[in-house]
Structure formats: structure tokens, C-alpha cells
C-alpha atoms as a PDB file:
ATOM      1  CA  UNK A   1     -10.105  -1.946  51.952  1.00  0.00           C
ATOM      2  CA  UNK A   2      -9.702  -0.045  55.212  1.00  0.00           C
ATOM      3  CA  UNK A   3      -6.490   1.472  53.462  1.00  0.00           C
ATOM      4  CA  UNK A   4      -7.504   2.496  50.127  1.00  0.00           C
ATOM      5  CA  UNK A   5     -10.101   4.571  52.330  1.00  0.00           C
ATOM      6  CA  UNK A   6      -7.438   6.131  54.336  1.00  0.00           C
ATOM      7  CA  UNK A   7      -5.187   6.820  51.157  1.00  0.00           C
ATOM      8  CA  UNK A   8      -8.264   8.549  49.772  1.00  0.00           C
ATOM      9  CA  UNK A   9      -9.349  10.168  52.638  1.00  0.00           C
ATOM     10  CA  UNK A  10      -5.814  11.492  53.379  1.00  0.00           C
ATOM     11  CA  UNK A  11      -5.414  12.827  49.700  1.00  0.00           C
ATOM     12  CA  UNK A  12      -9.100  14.535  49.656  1.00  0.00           C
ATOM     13  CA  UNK A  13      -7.628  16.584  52.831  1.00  0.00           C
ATOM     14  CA  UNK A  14      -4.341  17.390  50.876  1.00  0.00           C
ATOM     15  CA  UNK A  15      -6.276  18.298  47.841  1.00  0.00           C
ATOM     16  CA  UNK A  16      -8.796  20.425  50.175  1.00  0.00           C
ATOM     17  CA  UNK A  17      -6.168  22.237  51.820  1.00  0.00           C
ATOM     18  CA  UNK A  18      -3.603  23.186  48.702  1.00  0.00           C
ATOM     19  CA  UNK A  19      -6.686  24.097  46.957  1.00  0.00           C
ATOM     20  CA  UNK A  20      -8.182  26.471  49.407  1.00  0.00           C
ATOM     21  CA  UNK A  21      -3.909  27.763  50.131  1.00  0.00           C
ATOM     22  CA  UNK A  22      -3.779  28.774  46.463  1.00  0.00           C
ATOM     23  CA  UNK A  23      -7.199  30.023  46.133  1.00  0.00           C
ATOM     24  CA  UNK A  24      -5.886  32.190  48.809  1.00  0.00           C
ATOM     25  CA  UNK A  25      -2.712  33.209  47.686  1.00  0.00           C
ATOM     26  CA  UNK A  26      -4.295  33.980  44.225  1.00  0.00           C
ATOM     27  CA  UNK A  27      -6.377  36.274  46.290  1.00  0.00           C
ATOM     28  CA  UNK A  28      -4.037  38.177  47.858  1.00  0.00           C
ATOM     29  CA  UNK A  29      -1.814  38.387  44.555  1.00  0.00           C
ATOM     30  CA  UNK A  30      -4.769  39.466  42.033  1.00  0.00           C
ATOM     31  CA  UNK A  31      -4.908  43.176  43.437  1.00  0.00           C
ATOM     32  CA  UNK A  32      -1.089  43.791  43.667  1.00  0.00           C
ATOM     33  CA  UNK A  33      -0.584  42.138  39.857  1.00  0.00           C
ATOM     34  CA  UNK A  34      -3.299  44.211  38.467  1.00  0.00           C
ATOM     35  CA  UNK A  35      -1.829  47.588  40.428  1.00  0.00           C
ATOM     36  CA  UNK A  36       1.751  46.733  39.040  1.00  0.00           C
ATOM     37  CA  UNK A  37       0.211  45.996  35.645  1.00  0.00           C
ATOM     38  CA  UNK A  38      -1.233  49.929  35.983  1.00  0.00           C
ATOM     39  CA  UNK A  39       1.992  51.244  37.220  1.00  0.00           C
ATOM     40  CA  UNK A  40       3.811  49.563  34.206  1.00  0.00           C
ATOM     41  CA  UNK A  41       1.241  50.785  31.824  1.00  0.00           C
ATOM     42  CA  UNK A  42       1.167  54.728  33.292  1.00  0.00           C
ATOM     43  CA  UNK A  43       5.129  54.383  32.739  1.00  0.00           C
ATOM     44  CA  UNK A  44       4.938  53.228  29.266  1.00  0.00           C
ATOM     45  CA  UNK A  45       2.544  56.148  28.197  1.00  0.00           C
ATOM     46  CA  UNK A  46       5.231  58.432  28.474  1.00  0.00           C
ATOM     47  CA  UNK A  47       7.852  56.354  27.843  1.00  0.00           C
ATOM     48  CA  UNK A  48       6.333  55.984  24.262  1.00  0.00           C
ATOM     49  CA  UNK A  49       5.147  59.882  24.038  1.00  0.00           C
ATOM     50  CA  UNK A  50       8.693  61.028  25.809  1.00  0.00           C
ATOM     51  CA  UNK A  51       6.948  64.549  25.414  1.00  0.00           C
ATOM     52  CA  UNK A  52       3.799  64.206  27.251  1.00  0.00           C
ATOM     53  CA  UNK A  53       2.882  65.372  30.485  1.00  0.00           C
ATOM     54  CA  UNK A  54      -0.287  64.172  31.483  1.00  0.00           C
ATOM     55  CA  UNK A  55      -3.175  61.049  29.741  1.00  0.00           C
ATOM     56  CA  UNK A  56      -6.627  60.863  29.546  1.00  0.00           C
ATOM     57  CA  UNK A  57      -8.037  57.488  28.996  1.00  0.00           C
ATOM     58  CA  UNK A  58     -10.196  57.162  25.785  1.00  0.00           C
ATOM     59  CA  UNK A  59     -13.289  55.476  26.639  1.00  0.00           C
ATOM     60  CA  UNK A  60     -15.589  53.451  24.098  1.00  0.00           C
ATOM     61  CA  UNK A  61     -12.827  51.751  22.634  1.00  0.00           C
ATOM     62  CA  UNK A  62     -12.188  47.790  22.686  1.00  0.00           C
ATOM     63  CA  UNK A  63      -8.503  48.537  23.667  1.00  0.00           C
ATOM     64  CA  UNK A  64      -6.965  50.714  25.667  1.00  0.00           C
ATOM     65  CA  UNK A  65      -6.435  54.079  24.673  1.00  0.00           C
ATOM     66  CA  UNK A  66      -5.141  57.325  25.667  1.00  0.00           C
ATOM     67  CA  UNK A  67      -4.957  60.956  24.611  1.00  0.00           C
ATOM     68  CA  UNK A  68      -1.051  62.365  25.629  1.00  0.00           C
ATOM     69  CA  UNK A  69      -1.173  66.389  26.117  1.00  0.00           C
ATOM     70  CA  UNK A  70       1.703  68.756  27.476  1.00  0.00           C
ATOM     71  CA  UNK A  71       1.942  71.237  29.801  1.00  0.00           C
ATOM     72  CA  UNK A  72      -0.732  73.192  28.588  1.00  0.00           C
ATOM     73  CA  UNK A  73      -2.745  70.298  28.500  1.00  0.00           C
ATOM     74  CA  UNK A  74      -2.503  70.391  24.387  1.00  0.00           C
ATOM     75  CA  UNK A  75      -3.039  67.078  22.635  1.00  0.00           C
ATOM     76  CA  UNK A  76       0.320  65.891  21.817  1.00  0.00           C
ATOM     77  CA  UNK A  77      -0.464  62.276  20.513  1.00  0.00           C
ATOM     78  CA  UNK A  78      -1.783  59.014  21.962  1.00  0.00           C
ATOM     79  CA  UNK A  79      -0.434  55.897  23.537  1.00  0.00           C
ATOM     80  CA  UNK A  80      -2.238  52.675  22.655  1.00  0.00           C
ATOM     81  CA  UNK A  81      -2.250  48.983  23.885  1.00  0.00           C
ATOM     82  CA  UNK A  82      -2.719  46.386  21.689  1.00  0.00           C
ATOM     83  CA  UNK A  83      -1.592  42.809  21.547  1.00  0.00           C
ATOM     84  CA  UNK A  84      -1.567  40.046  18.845  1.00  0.00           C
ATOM     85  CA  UNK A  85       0.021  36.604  18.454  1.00  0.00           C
ATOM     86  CA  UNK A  86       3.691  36.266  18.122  1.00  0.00           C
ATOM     87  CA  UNK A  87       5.870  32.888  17.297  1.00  0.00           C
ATOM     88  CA  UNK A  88       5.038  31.895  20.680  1.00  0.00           C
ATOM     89  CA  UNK A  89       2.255  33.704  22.578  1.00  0.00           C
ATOM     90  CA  UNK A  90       0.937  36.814  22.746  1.00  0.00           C
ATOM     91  CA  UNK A  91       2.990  40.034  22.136  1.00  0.00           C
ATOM     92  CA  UNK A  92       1.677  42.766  23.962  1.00  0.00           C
ATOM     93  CA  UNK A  93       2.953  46.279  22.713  1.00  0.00           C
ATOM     94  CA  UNK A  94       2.519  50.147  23.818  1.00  0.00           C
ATOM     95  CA  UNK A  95       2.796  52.385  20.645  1.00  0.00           C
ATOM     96  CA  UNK A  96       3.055  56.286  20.325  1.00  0.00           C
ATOM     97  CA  UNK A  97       1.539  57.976  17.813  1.00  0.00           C
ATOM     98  CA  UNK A  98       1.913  61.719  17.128  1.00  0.00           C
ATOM     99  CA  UNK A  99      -1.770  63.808  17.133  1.00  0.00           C
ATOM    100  CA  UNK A 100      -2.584  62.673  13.436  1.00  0.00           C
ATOM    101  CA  UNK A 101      -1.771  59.063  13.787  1.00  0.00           C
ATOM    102  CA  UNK A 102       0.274  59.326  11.108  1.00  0.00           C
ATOM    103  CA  UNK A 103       4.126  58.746  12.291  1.00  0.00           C
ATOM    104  CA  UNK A 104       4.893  56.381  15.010  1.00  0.00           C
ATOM    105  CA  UNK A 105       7.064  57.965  17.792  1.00  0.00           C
ATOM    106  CA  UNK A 106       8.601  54.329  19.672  1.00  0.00           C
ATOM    107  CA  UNK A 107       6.899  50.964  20.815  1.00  0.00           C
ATOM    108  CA  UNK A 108       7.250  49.298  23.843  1.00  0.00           C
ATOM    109  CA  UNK A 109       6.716  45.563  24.245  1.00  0.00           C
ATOM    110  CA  UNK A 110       4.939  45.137  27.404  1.00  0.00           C
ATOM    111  CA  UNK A 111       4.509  40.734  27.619  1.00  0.00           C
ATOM    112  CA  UNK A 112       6.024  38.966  24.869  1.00  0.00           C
ATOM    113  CA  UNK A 113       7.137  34.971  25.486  1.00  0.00           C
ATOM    114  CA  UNK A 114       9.143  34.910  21.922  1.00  0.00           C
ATOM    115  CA  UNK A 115      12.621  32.633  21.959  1.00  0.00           C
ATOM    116  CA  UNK A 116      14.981  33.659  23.882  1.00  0.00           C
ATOM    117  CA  UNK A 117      18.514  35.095  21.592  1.00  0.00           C
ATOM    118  CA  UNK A 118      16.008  35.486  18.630  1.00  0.00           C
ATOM    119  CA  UNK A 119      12.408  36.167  19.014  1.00  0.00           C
ATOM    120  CA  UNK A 120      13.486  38.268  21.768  1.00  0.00           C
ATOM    121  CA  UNK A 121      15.086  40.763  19.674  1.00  0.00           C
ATOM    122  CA  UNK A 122      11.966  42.780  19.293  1.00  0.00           C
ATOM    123  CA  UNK A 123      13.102  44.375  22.776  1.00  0.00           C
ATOM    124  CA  UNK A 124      16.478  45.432  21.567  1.00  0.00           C
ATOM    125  CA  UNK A 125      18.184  47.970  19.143  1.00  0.00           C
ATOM    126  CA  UNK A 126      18.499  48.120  16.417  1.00  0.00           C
ATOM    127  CA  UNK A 127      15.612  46.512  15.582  1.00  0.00           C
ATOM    128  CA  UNK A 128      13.019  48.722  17.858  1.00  0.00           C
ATOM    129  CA  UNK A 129      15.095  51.913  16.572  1.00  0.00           C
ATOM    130  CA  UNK A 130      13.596  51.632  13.171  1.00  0.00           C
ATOM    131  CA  UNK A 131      10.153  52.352  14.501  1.00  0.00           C
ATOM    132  CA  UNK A 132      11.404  55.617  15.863  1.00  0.00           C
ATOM    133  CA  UNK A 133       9.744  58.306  13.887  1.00  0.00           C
ATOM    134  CA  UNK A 134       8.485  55.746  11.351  1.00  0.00           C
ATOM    135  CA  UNK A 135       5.874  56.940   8.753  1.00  0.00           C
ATOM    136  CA  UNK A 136       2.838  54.783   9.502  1.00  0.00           C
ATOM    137  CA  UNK A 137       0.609  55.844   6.705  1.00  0.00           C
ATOM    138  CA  UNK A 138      -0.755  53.743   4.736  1.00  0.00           C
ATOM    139  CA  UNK A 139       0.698  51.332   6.940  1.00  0.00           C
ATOM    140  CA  UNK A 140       4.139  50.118   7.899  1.00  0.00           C
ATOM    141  CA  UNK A 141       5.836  47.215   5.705  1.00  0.00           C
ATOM    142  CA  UNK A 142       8.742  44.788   6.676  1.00  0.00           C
ATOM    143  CA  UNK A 143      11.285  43.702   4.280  1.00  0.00           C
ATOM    144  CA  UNK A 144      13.672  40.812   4.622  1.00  0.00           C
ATOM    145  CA  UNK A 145      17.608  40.667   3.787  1.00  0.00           C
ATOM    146  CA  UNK A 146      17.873  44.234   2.671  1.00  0.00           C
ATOM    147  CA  UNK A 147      18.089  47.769   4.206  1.00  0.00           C
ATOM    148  CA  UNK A 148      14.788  49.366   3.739  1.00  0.00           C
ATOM    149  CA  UNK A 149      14.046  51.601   1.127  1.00  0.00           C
ATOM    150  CA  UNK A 150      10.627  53.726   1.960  1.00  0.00           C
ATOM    151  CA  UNK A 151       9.756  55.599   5.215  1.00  0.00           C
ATOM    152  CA  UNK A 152       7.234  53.357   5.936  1.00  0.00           C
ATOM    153  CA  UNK A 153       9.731  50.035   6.157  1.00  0.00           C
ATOM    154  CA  UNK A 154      11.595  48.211   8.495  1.00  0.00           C
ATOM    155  CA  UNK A 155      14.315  45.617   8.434  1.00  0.00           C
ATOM    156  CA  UNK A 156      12.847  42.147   9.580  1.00  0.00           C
ATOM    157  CA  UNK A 157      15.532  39.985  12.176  1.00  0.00           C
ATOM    158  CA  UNK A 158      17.208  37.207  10.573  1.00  0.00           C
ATOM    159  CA  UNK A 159      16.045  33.749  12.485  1.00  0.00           C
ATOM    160  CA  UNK A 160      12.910  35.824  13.902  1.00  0.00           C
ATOM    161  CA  UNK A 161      11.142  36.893  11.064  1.00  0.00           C
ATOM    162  CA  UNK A 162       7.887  35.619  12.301  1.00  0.00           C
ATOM    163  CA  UNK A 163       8.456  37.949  15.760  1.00  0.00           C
ATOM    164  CA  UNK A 164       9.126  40.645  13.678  1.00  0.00           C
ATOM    165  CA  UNK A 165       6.436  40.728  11.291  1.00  0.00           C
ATOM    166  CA  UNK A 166       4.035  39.889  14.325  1.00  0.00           C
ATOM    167  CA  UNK A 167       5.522  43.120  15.944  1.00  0.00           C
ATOM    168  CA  UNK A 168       4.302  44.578  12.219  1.00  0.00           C
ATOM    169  CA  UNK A 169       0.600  42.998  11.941  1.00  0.00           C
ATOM    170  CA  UNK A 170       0.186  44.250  15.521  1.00  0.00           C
ATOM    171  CA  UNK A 171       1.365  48.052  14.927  1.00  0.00           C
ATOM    172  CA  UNK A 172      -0.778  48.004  11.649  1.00  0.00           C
ATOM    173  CA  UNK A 173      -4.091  46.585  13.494  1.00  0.00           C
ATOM    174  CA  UNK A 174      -3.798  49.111  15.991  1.00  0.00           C
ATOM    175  CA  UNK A 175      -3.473  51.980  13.951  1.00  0.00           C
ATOM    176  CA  UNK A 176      -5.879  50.822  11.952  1.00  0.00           C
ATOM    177  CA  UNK A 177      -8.758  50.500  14.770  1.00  0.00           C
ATOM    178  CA  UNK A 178      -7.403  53.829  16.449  1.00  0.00           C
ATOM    179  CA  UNK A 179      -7.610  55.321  13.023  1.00  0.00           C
ATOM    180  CA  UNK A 180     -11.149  54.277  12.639  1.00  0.00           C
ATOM    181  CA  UNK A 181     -12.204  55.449  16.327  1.00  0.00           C
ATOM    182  CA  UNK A 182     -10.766  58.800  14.798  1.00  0.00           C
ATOM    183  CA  UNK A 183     -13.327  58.711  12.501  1.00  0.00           C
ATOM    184  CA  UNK A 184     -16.238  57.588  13.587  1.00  0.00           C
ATOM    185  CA  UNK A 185     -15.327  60.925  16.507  1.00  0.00           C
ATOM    186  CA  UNK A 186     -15.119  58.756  19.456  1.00  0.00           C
ATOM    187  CA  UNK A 187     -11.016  60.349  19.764  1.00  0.00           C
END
């Protein structure tokens, strides 16, 4: 008896202290993931909008948001987070859009956890090259096995085609909900 109370007093204390260590540590970490998680974003706004300048954040949207100007502080385009679901997580992806939403400029994938050698082939050309200038009105279509034939397709990756059509379904939802903030004047 008088062991099974020291085994569980001695664990309680191990449990108490890692517990309280990475309560710590996640304390300490929190501010410096979320200020590298800024820094990244900041640098894909104008990675996406090569053009631009200076942002403004757009505020009273559900995502994040931001009006891209020049020099002269003219509206250029926007850059816009969005994420969706992937093959195996989340995809998270910075677009640029030129001032009337209707061409995409680039994407950025900002978190992805896709397979590595396929999935992963949203981050490389050629495949992120066809987005380049891509008309993205009415929205952007995928086709599979074949070059593309409108300005508003791309070329899905054979043994990904579920990354790549996320990539798709995520483009399209965001320019759909940026579209509509458009709209309804909030942008």
C-alpha cells in the first residue's frame, strides 16, 4: 500500500511540474509565433501584389483582407487570406487580385500539411505558374489529363488531384466572399 501511494504521489509531482513547464513555455512561445505569423503574412501581401507599396487592412470581413496601393497610395488590388481543407489538413493560401477582382495576379500557400512528393506540389512550378495572371471570372476551373483550354483553367497534378482542386475550391470561395464584400460596399 505504502508504495502505490508513493508511485502516485511521485507521478502527481511529475505531472504538476511538466504541466506547469509547458504551460510556461507555451507562454513564452504564443507572442513570438503570432509576431512571426504577422511578419510572414506582411511579406506575402506583396509577394502576391509584387507591385504594391503599402496595405490597409479591410475591416468587417470574416477573413483577412487587405487593400494593396502604390506609391501614390492608388488602389492597386488586394491580398486575401483564406484557407480550406486539403487531402490532409488545412491549406492556407494568400491570393492577389488586381483592383476589380477579376484576374488573379499569384497565390501563396502559407500552411499546407499535403503529402510530401505529391500533394506538395501546390508550392512548386509549374503548377502555381498557371495561376499567374489567371482570369478568375466567373470562377476558375481545373481540368485533368489535358492542357487547358480557357483563361479561366488550370492543369490539375497527376497523383494530387484532390490538393489541386482544394487549391481551386479555396481560390473560388475567396473570391467569391471578397466579391460579395465588394458589393455589399464594405471594400
Amino acid at each position: 500500500m505504502k508504495t502505490v501511494i508513493h508511485m502516485i504521489a511521485t507521478l502527481s509531482i511529475i505531472g504538476i511540474v511538466a504541466g506547469g513547464l509547458l504551460a510556461g513555455v507555451n507562454g513564452w512561445t504564443t507572442p513570438q509565433i503570432e509576431a512571426n505569423k504577422k511578419a510572414e503574412t506582411e511579406k506575402a501581401i506583396f509577394l502576391v501584389n509584387p507591385e504594391g507599396k503599402s496595405y490597409e487592412a479591410v475591416n468587417g470581413a470574416d477573413f483577412e483582407i487587405y487593400k494593396v496601393m502604390d506609391d501614390a497610395k492608388k488602389l492597386i488590388g488586394y491580398s486575401l487570406v483564406y484557407e480550406g481543407n486539403g487531402f490532409q489538413g488545412k491549406i492556407r493560401v494568400m491570393l492577389g487580385l488586381n483592383e476589380d477582382m477579376k484576374k488573379l495576379i499569384m497565390y501563396e500557400v502559407l500552411e499546407q500539411s499535403e503529402t510530401p512528393g505529391l500533394g506538395t506540389k501546390i508550392l512548386e512550378d509549374p503548377f502555381k505558374k498557371q495561376f499567374n495572371g489567371l482570369v478568375a471570372e466567373p470562377k476558375i476551373e481545373w481540368v485533368k489529363a489535358k492542357a487547358p483550354s480557357k483563361p479561366n483553367e488550370i492543369q490539375t497534378i497527376t497523383g494530387a488531384t484532390i490538393s489541386s482542386k482544394s487549391i481551386v475550391a479555396i481560390i473560388n470561395t475567396a473570391l467569391e466572399k471578397a466579391r460579395s464584400l465588394k458589393q455589399k460596399g464594405i471594400i
